[in-house]
Protein backbone atom coordinates (compact mmCIF):
# COMPACT_ATOMS: atom_id res chain seq x y z
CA UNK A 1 89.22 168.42 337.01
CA UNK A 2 91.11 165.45 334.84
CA UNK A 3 88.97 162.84 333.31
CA UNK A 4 90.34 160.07 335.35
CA UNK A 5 89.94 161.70 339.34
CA UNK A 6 86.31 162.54 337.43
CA UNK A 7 85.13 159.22 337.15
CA UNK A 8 87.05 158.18 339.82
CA UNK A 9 85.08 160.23 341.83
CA UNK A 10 81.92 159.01 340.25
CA UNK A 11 82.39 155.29 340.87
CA UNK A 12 82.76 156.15 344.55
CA UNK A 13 79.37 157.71 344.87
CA UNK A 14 78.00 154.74 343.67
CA UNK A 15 79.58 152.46 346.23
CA UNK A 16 77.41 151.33 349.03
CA UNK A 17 77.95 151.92 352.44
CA UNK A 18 79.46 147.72 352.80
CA UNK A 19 81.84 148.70 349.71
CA UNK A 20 83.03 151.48 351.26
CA UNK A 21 83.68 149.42 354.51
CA UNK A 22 85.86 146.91 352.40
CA UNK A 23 87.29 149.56 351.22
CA UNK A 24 88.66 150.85 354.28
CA UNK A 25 89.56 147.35 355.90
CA UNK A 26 91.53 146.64 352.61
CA UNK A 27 93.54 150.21 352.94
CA UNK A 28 94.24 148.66 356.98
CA UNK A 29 95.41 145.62 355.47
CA UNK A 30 97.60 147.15 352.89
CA UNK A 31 99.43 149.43 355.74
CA UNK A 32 100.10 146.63 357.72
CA UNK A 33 101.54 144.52 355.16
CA UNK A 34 103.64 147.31 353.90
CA UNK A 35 105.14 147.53 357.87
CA UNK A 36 105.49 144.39 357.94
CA UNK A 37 107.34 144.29 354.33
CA UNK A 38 109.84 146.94 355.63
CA UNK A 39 110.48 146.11 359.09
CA UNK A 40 110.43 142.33 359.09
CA UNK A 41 114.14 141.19 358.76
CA UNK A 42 115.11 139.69 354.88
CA UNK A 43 114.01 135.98 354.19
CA UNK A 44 111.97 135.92 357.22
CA UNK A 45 108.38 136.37 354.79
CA UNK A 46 109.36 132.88 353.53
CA UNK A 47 108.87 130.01 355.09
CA UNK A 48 110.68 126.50 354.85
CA UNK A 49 107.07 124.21 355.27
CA UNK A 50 106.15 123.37 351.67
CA UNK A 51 102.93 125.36 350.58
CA UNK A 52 99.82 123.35 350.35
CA UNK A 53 98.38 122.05 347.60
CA UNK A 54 94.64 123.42 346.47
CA UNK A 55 93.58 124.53 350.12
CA UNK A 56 90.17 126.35 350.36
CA UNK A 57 86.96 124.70 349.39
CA UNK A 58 86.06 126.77 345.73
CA UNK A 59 82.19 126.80 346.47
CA UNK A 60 80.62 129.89 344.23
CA UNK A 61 78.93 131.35 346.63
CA UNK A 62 82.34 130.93 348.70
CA UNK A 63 84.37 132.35 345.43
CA UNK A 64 82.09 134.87 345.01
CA UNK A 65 82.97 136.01 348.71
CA UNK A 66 86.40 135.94 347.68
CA UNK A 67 86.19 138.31 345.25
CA UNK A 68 84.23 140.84 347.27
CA UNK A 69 86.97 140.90 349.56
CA UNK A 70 89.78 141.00 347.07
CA UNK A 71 87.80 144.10 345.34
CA UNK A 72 87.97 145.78 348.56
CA UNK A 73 91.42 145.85 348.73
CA UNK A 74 91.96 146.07 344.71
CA UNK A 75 90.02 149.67 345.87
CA UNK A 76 92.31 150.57 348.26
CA UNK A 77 95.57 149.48 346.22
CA UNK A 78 94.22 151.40 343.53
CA UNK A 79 92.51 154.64 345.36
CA UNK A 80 94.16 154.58 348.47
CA UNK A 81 96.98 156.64 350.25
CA UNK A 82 99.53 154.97 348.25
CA UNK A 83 100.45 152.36 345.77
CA UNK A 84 101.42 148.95 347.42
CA UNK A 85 104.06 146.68 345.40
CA UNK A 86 102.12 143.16 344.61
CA UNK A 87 103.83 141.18 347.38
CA UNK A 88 102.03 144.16 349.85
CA UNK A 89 98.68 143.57 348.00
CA UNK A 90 99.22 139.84 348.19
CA UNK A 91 99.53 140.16 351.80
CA UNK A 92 97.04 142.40 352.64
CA UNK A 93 94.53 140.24 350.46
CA UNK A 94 95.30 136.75 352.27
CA UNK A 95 95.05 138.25 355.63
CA UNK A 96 91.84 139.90 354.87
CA UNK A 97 90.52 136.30 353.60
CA UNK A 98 91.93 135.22 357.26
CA UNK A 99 90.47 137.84 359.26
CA UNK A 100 87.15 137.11 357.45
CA UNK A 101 87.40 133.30 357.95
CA UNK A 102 88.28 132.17 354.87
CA UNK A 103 91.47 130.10 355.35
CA UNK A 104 93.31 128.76 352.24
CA UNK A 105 94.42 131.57 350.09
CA UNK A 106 97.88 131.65 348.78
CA UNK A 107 100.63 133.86 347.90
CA UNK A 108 102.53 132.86 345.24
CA UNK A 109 105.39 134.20 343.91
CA UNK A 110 107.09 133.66 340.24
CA UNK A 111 109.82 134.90 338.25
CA UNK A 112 110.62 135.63 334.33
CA UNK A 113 113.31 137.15 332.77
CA UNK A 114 112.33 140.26 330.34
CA UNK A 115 115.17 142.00 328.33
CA UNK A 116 118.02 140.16 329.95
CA UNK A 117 116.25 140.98 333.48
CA UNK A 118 114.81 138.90 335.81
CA UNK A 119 111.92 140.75 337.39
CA UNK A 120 109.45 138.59 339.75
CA UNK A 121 105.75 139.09 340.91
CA UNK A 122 103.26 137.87 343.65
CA UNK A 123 99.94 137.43 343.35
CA UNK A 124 97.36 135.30 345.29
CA UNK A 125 95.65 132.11 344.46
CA UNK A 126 92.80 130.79 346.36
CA UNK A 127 91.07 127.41 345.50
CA UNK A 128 93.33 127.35 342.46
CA UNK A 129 91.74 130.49 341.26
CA UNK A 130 93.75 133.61 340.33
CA UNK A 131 92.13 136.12 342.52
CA UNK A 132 92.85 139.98 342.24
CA UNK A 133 95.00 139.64 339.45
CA UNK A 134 94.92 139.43 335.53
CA UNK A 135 95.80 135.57 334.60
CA UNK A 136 97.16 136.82 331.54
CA UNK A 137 100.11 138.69 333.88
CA UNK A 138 100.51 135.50 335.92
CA UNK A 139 100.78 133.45 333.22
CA UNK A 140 103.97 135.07 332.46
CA UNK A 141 105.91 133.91 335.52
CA UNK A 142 107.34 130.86 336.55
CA UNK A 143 105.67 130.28 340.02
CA UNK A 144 108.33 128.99 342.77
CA UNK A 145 105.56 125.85 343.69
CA UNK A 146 106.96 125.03 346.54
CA UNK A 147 107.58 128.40 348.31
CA UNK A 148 105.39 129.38 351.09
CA UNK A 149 105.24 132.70 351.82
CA UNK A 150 104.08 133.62 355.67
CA UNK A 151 101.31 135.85 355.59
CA UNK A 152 101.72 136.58 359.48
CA UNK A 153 104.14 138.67 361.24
């Protein structure tokens, strides 16, 4: 058995029975966003309202929340039946914040060029927090502020 699906497997006997739950509600997420990714028609994920600024209340215990949620489906994007694109896992993360009452997370979505390439990413922010992401890749794009992306079919 390779190294990796080793301690792979190993992690996931240590999860407890809530984790595992997250787990699966993130994987949910992530197929629905995907659908909704491929069958909505182009330009309809964006919307023209102007994205709020700092929405969410950034409480610890409320952050902390957050990122128990955002693991969840960081689990699933990373151990589930497939690998979402970040505008997927974006999705899939902001409605699970919805479905779980937390209004106020944001997908943002930024651009940079690399080799003579524009490539672009999405990622979500919630409180004005990076949240299942590395800061050090979002850092790198230049975020379209006043974009709002719909998180709802």
């Amino acid at each position: 058995m390779a190294a990796p699906l080793r301690t792979a497997l190993h992690k996931a006997r240590g999860l407890s029975p809530r984790d595992w739950w997250r787990f699966l509600l993130g994987q949910v997420a992530l197929v629905r966003a995907y659908r909704d990714v491929k069958t909505r028609p182009q330009g309809e994920l964006v919307s023209a309202e102007v994205a709020s600024a700092g929405a969410g209340a950034g409480s610890s215990e409320r952050l902390d929340q957050v990122r128990r949620i955002v693991l969840g489906v960081s689990r699933a994007s990373a151990y589930g039946v497939f690998s979402p694109t970040c505008l997927v896992r974006s999705l899939a993360i902001c409605r699970r914040l919805e479905e779980e009452g937390i209004p106020g997370g944001e997908v943002k979505v930024g651009v940079a060029r690399r080799n003579g390439k524009f490539t672009a990413h999405a990622w979500v922010e919630y409180a004005g927090e990076v949240v299942g992401d590395d800061e050090g890749t979002v850092d790198r794009y230049a975020s379209f502020d006043d974009l709002k992306v719909s998180t709802r079919p």
